[in-house]
Protein backbone atom coordinates (compact mmCIF):
# COMPACT_ATOMS: atom_id res chain seq x y z
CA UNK A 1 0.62 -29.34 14.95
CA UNK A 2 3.21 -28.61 12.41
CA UNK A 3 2.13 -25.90 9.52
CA UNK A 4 3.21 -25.91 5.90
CA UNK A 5 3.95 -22.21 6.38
CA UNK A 6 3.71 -19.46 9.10
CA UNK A 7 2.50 -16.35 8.13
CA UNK A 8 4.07 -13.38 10.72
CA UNK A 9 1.67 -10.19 10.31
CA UNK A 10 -1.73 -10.10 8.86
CA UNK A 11 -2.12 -6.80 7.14
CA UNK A 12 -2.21 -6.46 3.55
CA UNK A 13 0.48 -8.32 2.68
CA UNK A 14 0.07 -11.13 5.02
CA UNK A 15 -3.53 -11.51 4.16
CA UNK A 16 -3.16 -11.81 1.11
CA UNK A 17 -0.21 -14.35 1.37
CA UNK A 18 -2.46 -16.11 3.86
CA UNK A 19 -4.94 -16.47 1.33
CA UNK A 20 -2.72 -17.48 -1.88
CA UNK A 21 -1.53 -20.76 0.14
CA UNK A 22 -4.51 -21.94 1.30
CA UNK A 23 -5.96 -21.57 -2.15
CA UNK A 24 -3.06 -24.13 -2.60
CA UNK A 25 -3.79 -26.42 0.12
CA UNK A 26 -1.13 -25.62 2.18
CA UNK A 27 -1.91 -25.82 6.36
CA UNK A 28 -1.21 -22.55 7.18
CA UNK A 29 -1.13 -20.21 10.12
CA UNK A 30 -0.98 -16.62 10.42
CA UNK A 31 -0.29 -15.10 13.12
CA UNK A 32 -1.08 -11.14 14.05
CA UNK A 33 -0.22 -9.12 17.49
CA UNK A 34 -3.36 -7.17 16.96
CA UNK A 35 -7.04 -7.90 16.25
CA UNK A 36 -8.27 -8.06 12.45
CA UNK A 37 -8.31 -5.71 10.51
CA UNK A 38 -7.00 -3.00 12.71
CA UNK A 39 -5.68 0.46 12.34
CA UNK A 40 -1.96 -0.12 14.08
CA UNK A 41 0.46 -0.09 11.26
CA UNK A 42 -0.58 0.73 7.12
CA UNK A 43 -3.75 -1.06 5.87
CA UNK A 44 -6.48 1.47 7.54
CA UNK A 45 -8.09 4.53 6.54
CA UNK A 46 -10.91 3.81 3.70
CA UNK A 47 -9.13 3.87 0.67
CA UNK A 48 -5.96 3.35 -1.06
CA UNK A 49 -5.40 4.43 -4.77
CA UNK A 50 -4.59 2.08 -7.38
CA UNK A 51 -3.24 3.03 -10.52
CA UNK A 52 -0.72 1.29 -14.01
CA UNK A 53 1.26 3.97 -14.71
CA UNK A 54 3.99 3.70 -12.19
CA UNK A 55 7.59 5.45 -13.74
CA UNK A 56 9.49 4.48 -10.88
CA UNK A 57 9.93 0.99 -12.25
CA UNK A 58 8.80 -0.25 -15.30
CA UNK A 59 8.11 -3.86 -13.76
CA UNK A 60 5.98 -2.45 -11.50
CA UNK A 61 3.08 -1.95 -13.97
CA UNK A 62 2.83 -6.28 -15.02
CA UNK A 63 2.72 -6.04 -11.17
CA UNK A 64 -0.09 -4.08 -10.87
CA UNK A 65 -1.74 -5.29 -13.79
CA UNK A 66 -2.03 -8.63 -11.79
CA UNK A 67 -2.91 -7.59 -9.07
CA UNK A 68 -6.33 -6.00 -10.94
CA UNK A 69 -6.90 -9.64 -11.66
CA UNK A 70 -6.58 -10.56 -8.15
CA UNK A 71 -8.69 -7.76 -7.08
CA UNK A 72 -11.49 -8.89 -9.59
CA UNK A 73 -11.65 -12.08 -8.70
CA UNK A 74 -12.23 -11.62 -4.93
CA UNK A 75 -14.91 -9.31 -5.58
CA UNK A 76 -16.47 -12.16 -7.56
CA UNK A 77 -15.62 -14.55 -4.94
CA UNK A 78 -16.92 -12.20 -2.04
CA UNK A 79 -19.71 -10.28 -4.05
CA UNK A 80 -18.21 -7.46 -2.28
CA UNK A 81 -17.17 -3.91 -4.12
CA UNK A 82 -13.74 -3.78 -3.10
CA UNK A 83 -12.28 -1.66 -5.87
CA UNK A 84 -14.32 1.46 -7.56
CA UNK A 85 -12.90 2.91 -10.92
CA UNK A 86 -13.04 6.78 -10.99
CA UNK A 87 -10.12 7.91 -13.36
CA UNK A 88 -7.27 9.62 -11.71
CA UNK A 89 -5.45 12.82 -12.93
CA UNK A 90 -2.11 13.15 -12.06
CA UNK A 91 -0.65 17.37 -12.44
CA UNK A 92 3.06 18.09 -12.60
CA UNK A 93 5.30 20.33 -14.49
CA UNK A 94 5.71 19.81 -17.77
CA UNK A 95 9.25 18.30 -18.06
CA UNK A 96 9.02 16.58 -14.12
CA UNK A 97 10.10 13.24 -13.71
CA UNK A 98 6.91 12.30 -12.93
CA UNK A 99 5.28 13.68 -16.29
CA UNK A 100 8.11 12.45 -18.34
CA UNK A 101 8.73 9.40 -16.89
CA UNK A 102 4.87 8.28 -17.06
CA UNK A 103 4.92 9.08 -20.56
CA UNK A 104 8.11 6.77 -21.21
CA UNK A 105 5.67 3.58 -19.28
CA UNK A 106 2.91 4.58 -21.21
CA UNK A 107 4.65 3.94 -24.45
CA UNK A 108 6.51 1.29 -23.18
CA UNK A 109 3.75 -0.81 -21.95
CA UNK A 110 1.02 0.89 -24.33
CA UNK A 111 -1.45 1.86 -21.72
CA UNK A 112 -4.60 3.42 -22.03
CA UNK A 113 -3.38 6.69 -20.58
CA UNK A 114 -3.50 10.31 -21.78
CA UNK A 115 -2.78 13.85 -21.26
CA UNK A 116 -5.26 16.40 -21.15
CA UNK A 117 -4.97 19.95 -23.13
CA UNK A 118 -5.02 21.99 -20.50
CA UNK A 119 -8.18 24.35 -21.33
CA UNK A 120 -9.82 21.10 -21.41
CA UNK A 121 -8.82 20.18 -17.72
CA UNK A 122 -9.90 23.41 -16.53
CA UNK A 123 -13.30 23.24 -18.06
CA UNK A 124 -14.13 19.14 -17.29
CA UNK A 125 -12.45 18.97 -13.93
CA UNK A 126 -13.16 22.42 -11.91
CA UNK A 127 -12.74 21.47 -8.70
CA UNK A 128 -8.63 21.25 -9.56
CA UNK A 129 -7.04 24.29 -10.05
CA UNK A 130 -4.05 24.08 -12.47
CA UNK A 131 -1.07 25.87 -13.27
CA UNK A 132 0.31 27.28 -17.11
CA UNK A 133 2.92 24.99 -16.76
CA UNK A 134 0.92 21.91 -15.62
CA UNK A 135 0.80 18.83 -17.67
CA UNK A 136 -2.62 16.78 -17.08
CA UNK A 137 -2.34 13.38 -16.92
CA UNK A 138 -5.50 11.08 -17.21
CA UNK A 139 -5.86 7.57 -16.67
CA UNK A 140 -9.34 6.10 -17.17
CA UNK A 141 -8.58 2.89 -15.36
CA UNK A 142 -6.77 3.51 -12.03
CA UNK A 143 -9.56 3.91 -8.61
CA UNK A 144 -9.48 3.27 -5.55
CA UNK A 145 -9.35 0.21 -2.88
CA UNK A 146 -11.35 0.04 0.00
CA UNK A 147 -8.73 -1.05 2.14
CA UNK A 148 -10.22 -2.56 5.72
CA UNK A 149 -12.75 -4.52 3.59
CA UNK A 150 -9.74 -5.86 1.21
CA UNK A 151 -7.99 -7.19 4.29
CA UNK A 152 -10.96 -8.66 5.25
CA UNK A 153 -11.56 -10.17 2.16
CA UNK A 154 -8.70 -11.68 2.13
CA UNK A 155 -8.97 -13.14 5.89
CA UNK A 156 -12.57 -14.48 5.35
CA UNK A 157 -11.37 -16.27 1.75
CA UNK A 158 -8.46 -17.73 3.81
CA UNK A 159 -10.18 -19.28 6.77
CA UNK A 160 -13.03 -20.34 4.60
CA UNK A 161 -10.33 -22.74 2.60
CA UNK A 162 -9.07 -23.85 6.35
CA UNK A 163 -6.38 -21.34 7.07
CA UNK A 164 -6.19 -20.36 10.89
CA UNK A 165 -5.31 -17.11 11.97
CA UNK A 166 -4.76 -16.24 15.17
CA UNK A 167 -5.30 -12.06 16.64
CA UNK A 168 -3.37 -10.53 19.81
CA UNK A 169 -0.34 -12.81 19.59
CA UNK A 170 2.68 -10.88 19.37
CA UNK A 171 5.83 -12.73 17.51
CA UNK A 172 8.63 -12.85 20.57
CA UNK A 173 11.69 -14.94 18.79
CA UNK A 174 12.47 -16.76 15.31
CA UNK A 175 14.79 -19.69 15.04
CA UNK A 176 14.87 -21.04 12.09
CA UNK A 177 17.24 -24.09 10.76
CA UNK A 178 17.75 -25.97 7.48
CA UNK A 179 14.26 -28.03 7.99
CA UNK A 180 12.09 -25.96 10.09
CA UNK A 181 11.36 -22.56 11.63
CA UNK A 182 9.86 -22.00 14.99
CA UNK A 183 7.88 -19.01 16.26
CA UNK A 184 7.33 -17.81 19.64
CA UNK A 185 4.87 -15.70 20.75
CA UNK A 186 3.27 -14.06 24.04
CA UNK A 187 0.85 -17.34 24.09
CA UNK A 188 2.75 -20.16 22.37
CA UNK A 189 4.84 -21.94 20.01
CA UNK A 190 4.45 -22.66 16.32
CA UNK A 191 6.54 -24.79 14.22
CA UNK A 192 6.57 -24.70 10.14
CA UNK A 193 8.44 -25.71 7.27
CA UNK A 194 8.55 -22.46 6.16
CA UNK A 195 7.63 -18.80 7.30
CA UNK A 196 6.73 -15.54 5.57
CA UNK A 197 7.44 -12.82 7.96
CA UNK A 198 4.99 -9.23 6.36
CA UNK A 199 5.53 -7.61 9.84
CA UNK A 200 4.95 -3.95 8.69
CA UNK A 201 6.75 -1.16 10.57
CA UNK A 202 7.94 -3.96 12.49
CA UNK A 203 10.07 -6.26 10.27
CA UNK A 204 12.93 -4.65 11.33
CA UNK A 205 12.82 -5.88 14.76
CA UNK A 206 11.70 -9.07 13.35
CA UNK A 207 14.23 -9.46 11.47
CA UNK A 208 17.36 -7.93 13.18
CA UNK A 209 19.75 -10.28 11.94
CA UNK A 210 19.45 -8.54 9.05
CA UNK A 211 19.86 -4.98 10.02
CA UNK A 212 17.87 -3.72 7.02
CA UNK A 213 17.88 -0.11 6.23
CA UNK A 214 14.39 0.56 7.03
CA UNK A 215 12.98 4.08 8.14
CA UNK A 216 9.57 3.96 9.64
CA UNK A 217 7.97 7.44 8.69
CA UNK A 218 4.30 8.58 10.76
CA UNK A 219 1.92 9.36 8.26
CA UNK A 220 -1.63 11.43 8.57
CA UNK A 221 -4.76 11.17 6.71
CA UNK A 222 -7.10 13.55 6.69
CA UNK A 223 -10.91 15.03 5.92
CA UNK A 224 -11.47 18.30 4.91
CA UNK A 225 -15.35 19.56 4.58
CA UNK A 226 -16.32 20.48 1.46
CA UNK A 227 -18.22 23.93 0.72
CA UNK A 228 -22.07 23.63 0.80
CA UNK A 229 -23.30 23.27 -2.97
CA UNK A 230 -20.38 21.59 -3.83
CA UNK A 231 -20.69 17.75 -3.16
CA UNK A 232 -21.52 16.50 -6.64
CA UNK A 233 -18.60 18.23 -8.39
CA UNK A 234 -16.50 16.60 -5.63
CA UNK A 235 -18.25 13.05 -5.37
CA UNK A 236 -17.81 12.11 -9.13
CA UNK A 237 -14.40 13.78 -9.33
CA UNK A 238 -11.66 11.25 -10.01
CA UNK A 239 -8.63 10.33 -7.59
CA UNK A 240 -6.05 13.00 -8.03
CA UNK A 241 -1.82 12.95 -7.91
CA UNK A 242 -0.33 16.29 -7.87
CA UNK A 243 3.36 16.69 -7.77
CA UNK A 244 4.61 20.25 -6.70
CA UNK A 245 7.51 22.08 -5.74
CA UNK A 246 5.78 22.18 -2.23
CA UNK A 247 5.72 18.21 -2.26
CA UNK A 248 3.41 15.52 -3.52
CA UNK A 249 -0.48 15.22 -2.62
CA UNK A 250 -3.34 12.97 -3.27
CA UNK A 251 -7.23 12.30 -2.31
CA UNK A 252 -10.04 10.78 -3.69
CA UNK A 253 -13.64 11.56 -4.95
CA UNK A 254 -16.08 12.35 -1.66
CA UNK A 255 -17.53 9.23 0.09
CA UNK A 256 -19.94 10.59 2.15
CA UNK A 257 -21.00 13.90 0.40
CA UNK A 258 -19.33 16.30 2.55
CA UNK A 259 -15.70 15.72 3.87
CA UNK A 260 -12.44 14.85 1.01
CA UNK A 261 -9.65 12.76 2.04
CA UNK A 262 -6.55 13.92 1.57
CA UNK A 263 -3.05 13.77 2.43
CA UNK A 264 1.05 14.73 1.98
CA UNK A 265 2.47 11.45 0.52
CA UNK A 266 6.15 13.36 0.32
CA UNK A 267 5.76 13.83 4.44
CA UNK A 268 6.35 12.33 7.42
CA UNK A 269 8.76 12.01 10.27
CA UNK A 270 10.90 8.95 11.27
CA UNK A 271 9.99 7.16 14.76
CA UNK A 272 12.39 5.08 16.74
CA UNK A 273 9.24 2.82 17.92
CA UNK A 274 5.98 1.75 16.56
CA UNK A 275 4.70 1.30 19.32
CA UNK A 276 4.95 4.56 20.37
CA UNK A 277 3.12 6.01 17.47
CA UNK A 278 2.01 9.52 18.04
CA UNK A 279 -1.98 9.43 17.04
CA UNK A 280 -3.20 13.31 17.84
CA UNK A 281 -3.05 15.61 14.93
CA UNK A 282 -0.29 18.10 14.94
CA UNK A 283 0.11 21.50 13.77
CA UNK A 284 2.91 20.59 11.37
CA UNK A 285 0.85 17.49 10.42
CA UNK A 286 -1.84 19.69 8.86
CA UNK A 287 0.03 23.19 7.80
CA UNK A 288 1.51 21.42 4.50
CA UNK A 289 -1.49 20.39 3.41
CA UNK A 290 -3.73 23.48 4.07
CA UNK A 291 -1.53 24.87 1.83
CA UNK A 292 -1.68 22.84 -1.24
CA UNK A 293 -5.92 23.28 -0.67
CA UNK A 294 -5.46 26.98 -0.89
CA UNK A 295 -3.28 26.63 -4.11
CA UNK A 296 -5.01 23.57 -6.10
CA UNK A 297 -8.61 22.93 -4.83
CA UNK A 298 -11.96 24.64 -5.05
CA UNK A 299 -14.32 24.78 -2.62
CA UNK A 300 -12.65 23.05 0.22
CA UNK A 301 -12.97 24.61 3.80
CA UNK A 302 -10.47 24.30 6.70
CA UNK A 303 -9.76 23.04 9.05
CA UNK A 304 -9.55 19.11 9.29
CA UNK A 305 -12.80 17.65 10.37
CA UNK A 306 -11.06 14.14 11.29
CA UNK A 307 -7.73 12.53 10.64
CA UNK A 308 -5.71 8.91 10.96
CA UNK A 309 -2.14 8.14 11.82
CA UNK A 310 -0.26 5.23 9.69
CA UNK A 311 2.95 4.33 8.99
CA UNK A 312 5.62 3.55 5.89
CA UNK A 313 8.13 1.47 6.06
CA UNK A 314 10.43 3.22 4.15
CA UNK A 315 13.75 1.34 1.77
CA UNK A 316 16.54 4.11 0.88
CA UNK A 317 15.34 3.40 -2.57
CA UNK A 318 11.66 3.23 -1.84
CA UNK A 319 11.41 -0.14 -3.28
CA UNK A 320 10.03 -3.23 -1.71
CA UNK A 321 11.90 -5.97 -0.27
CA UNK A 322 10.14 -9.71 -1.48
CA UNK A 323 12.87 -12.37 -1.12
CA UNK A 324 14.18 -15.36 0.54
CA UNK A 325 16.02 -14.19 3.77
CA UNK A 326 19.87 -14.80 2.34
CA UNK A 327 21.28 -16.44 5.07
CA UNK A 328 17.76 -18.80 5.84
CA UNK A 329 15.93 -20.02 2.47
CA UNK A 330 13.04 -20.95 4.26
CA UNK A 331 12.07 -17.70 5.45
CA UNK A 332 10.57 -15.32 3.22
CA UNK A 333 10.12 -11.26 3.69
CA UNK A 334 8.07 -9.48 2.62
CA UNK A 335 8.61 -6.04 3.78
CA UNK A 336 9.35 -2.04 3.17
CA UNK A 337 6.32 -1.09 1.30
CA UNK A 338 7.30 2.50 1.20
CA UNK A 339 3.44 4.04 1.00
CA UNK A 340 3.11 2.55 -2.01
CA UNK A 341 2.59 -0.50 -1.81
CA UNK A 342 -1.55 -1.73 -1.09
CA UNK A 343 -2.27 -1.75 -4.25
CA UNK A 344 0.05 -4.78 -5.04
CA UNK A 345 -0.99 -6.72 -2.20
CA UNK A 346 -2.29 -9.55 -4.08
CA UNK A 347 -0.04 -9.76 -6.29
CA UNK A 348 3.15 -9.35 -4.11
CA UNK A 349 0.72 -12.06 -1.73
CA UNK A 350 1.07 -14.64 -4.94
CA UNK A 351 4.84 -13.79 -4.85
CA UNK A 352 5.28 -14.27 -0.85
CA UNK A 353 3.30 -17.80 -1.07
CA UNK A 354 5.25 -18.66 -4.18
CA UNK A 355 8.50 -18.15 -2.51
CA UNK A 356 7.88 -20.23 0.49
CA UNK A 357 6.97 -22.89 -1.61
CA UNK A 358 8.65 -23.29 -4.49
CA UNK A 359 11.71 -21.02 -3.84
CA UNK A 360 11.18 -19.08 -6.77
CA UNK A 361 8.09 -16.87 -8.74
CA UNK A 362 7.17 -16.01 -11.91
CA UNK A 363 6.56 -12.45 -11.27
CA UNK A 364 8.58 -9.78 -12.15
CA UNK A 365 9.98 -9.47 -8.89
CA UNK A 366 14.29 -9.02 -9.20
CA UNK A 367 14.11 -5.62 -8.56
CA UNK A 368 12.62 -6.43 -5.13
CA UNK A 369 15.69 -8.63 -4.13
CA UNK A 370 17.12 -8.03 -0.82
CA UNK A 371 20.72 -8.10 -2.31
CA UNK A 372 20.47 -5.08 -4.18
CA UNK A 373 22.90 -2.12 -3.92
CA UNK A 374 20.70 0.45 -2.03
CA UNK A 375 20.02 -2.13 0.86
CA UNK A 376 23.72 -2.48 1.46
CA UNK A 377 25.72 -1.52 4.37
């Protein structure tokens, strides 16, 4: 059988591009080298934050803003809760890029976003400790994503409007010509008119050709217990982003009660292979961390109760890559999420699909391109 479009890699991405064409009646295949919805490259680990106010581009935030409507509609579709809204507070110097320049996309896109005097902050929010020279950022709208069940959504949507996806078949070549692309994998052979290639930490090797500049960076997650007497001040507190001199950390509200989930979004070390992906939990892994508890949260013990090892796929200029591949129009990548990136999914998903077939998008999406100056030689 000859497909409409391949899809290489079902994770976020290539869920969610799975899903967009079948909603559009393409015959489409996706193909994964794991099982579903597993925990070998980003899209694992409970939850993922979602929030508007990004400052690191300002077409980011019409991104995200459709992706909430994406998000919306398959919980309506699914009936499941795949997105819970619990306000996030982001802390930073007063004068930091990341203060100043959420300001600037606040204005600029007149969001619903505010900062907090900071007696106030101190008094509503005590589980944070904050500094004199802390500016308090709160927006009402941002959450978080439960990721594994997003993925899943997506994967159940897709097959139910006759997608096929296919688990443990690992991509082995491309060719790809001016009609047709062909995949091979450790089972078979798959030929498509077009191919969207979301392969994760391993779109590099995918796509070699290309030699993009991507930097695959281990990543640990972890739960800390929480102090007995404290679980309701820590299950209804909101998501939190705190930029430091130290580095920049994040976690979320409690889930179960007694353990917070937490973790070093400015860390991690580069790895030659991802299939060598150190899981155990390392000293240096946790020491970072430990340290931010001690300075900015309340009633949070050591040491880590349970962790999880991911990966980012890493641009030099930590933006994605969603294009047509330059030198073959009929392959499309979608690739170097840079840790940021779940939140988008289906949104960049409606790019991806849109790409392979039309050749072009609506969405805001030039800043994405693979010919721009920070993915050159």
């Amino acid at each position: 059988m000859t497909y409409d479009c391949i899809v290489l890699g079902l994770g976020g991405f290539g869920s969610a591009a799975l899903l967009q064409l079948a909603q559009r009646g393409a015959r489409v295949l996706g193909l994964e080298q794991f099982g579903p919805v597993h925990d070998r490259g980003s899209s694992h680990g409970e939850t993922r934050v979602i929030r508007r106010a990004y400052y690191e581009h300002p077409d980011y935030v019409p991104l995200v803003s459709r992706a909430y409507e994406h998000w919306h509609a398959l919980e309506r579709e699914t009936g499941r809760t795949l997105y819970t809204r619990t306000g996030l507070l982001l802390a930073a110097r007063r004068g930091s890029e990341a203060v100043a320049g959420t300001m600037d996309v606040v204005a600029r896109h007149n969001l619903d976003i505010h900062e907090i005097p900071l007696d106030d902050a101190r008094r509503e929010y005590p589980t944070f400790q904050f500094r004199d020279d802390d500016a308090v950022i709160y927006e009402a709208d941002a959450g978080y994503l439960f990721v594994e069940d997003c993925v899943r959504a997506h994967l159940d949507c897709a097959t139910a409007r006759g997608a096929t996806a296919r688990f443990h078949e690992a991509a082995q070549s491309i060719e790809a010509d001016a009609s047709s692309v062909r995949v091979r994998t450790n089972q078979g052979e798959y030929q498509a008119a077009k191919l969207i290639v979301a392969g994760g930490a391993w779109s590099g090797r995918l796509l070699s050709d290309l030699r993009l500049p991507l930097t695959v960076l281990r990543k640990v997650l972890t739960w800390y217990p929480i102090a007995e007497g404290s679980s309701e001040r820590h299950t209804h507190a909101p998501v939190f982003l705190f930029q430091d001199d130290e580095g920049v950390f994040y976690g979320f509200p409690s889930l179960d009660g007694r353990t917070l989930k937490m973790a070093e979004h400015s860390a991690g070390r580069p790895i030659d292979d991802p299939d060598q992906l150190d899981r155990s939990l390392l000293p240096h892994d946790t020491a970072p961390i430990e340290q931010f508890i001690a300075r900015r949260l309340r009633d949070v013990e050591r040491p880590a109760v349970r962790h999880g090892v991911c990966m980012y796929t890493m641009t030099p200029d930590q933006h994605f890559i969603v294009d047509r591949h330059p030198h073959q129009k009929n392959v499309v990548i979608g690739a170097g999420f840079s840790g940021h990136g779940f939140k988008f999914t289906p949104a960049i998903g409606e790019a991806l699909a849109d790409l392979a077939l039309n050749g072009r998008t609506a969405l805001p999406i030039e800043f994405l391109s693979i010919n721009r100056p920070a993915l050159r030689p």
